[in-house]
Protein backbone atom coordinates (compact mmCIF):
# COMPACT_ATOMS: atom_id res chain seq x y z
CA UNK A 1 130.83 48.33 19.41
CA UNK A 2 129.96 49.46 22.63
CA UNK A 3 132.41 51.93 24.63
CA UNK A 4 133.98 51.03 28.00
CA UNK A 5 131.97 51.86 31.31
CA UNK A 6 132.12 55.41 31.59
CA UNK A 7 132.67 56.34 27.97
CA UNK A 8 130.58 57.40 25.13
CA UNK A 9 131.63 55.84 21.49
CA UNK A 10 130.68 58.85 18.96
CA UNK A 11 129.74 58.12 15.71
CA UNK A 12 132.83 59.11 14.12
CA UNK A 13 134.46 56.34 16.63
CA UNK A 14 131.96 54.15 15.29
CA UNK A 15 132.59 54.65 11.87
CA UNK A 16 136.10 54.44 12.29
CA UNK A 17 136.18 51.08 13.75
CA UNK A 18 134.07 50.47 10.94
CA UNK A 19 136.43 51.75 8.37
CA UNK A 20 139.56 49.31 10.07
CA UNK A 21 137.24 46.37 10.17
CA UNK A 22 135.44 46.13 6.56
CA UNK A 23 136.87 45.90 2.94
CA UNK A 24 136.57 49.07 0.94
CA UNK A 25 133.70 47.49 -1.10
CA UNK A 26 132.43 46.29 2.20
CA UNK A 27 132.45 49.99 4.39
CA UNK A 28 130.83 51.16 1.17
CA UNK A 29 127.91 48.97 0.50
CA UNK A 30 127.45 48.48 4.45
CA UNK A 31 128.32 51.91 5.79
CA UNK A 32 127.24 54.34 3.39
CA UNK A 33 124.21 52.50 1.26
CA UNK A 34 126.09 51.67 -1.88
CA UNK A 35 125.73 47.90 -3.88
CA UNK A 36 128.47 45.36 -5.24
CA UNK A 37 127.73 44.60 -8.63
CA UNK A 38 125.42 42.38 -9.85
CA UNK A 39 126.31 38.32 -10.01
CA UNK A 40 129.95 39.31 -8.39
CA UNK A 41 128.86 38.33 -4.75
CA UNK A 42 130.56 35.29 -2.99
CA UNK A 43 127.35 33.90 -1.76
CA UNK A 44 125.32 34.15 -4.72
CA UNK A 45 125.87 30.55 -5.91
CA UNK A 46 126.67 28.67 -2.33
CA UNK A 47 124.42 26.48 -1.66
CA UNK A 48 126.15 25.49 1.79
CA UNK A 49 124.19 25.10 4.55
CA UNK A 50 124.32 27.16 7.39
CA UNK A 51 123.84 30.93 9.18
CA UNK A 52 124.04 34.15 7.06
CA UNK A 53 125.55 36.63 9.82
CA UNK A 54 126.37 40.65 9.39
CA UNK A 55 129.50 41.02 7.67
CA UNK A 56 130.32 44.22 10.06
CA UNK A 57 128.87 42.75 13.85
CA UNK A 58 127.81 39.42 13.25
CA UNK A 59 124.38 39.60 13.82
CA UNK A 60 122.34 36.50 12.91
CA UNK A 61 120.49 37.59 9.61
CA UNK A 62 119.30 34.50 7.54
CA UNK A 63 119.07 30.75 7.25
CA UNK A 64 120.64 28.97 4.45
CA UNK A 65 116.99 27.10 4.07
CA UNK A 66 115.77 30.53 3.23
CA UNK A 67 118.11 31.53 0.34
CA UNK A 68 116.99 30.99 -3.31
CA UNK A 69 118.32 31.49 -7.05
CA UNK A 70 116.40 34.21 -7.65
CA UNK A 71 118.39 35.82 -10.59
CA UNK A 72 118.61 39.10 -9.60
CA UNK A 73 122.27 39.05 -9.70
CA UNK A 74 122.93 39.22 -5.46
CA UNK A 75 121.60 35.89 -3.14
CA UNK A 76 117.63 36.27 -2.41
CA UNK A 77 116.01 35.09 0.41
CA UNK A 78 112.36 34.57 1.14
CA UNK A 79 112.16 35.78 5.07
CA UNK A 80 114.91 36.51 7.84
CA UNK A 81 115.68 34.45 10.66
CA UNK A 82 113.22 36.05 13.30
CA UNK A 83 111.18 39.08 13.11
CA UNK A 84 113.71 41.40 14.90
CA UNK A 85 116.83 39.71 12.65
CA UNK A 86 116.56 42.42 10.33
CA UNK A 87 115.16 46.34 10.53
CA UNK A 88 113.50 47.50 7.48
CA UNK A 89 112.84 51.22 6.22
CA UNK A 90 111.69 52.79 3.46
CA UNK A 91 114.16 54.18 1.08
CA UNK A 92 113.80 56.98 -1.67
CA UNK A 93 117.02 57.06 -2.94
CA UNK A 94 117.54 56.96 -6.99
CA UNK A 95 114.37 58.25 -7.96
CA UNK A 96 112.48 55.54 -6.93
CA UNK A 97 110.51 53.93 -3.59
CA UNK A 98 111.75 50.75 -2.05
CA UNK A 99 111.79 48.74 1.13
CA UNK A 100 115.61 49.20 2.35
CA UNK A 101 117.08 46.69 4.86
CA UNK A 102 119.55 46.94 7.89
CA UNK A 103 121.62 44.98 10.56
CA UNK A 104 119.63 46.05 13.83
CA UNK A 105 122.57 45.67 15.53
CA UNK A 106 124.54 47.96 13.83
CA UNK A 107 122.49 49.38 11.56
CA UNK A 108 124.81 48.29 8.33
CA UNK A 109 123.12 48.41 5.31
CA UNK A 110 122.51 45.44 3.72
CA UNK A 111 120.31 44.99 0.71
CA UNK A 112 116.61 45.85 0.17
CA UNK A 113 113.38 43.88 0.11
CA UNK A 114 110.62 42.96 -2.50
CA UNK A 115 107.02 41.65 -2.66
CA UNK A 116 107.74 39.39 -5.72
CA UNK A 117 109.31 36.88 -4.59
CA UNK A 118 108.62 33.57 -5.63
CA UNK A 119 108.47 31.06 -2.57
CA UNK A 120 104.82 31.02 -0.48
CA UNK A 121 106.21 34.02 1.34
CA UNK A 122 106.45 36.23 -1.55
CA UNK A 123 108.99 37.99 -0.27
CA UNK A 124 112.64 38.55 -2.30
CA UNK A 125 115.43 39.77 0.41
CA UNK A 126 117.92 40.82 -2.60
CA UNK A 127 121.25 41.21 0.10
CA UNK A 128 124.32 42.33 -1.47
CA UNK A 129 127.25 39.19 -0.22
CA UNK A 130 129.82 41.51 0.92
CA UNK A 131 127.30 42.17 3.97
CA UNK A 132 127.48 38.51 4.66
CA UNK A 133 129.34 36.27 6.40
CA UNK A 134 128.17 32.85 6.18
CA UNK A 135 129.17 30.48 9.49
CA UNK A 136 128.77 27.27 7.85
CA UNK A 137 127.14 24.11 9.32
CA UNK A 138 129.51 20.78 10.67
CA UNK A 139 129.24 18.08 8.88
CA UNK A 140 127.89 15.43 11.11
């Protein structure tokens, strides 16, 4: 996403490569803050093992050994791959205060986050699947 040397990529470059590269459900969820419905999500019931990457960049996000069944309706994680895999910020949006979370890389949006999670973490990642891409383990 970066420009060539010498050139400056503008935001409306940005967003236009964006536009050409995601599904409409996809640009909307990732691009301007929206959700897929609830229990719709590809990756809500895989249980394949593997790397959950940024649908948009392909930033490494989460581990398959972090995902749960959390029934919330979207796959649930209990912590990111690293610290810096994910950027979180608080969000005000519907009447209500929550714990938004982005792609650092590209700063897609991609779910939000919640202190009720069940695991020893307590931590809930809800992330909506069309934000994923999964890049599954070989078989050995």
């Amino acid at each position: 996403m970066e420009g060539t040397a010498g050139s400056r990529e503008t935001s409306t470059d940005i967003e236009k490569e964006m536009r050409d590269r995601l599904t409409r459900l996809q640009y909307h969820v990732m691009r301007e803050s929206g959700t897929e419905r609830p229990f719709s999500g590809e990756y809500l019931h895989t249980d394949e093992k593997g790397t959950y990457r940024c649908a948009a960049c392909g930033h490494e996000l989460f581990s398959s050994e972090a995902k749960f069944d959390s029934h919330c309706g979207w796959p649930a994680f209990d912590a990111p791959m690293t610290d810096e895999s994910v950027t979180e910020m608080e969000d005000r949006s519907h009447g209500m205060v929550r714990v938004e979370v982005r792609c650092p890389n590209c700063d897609s949006h991609l779910g939000h986050v919640f202190n009720d999670g069940p695991t020893s973490t307590g931590i809930r990642y809800c992330i909506n699947s069309c934000a994923l891409d999964l890049q599954r383990e070989e078989s050995k």
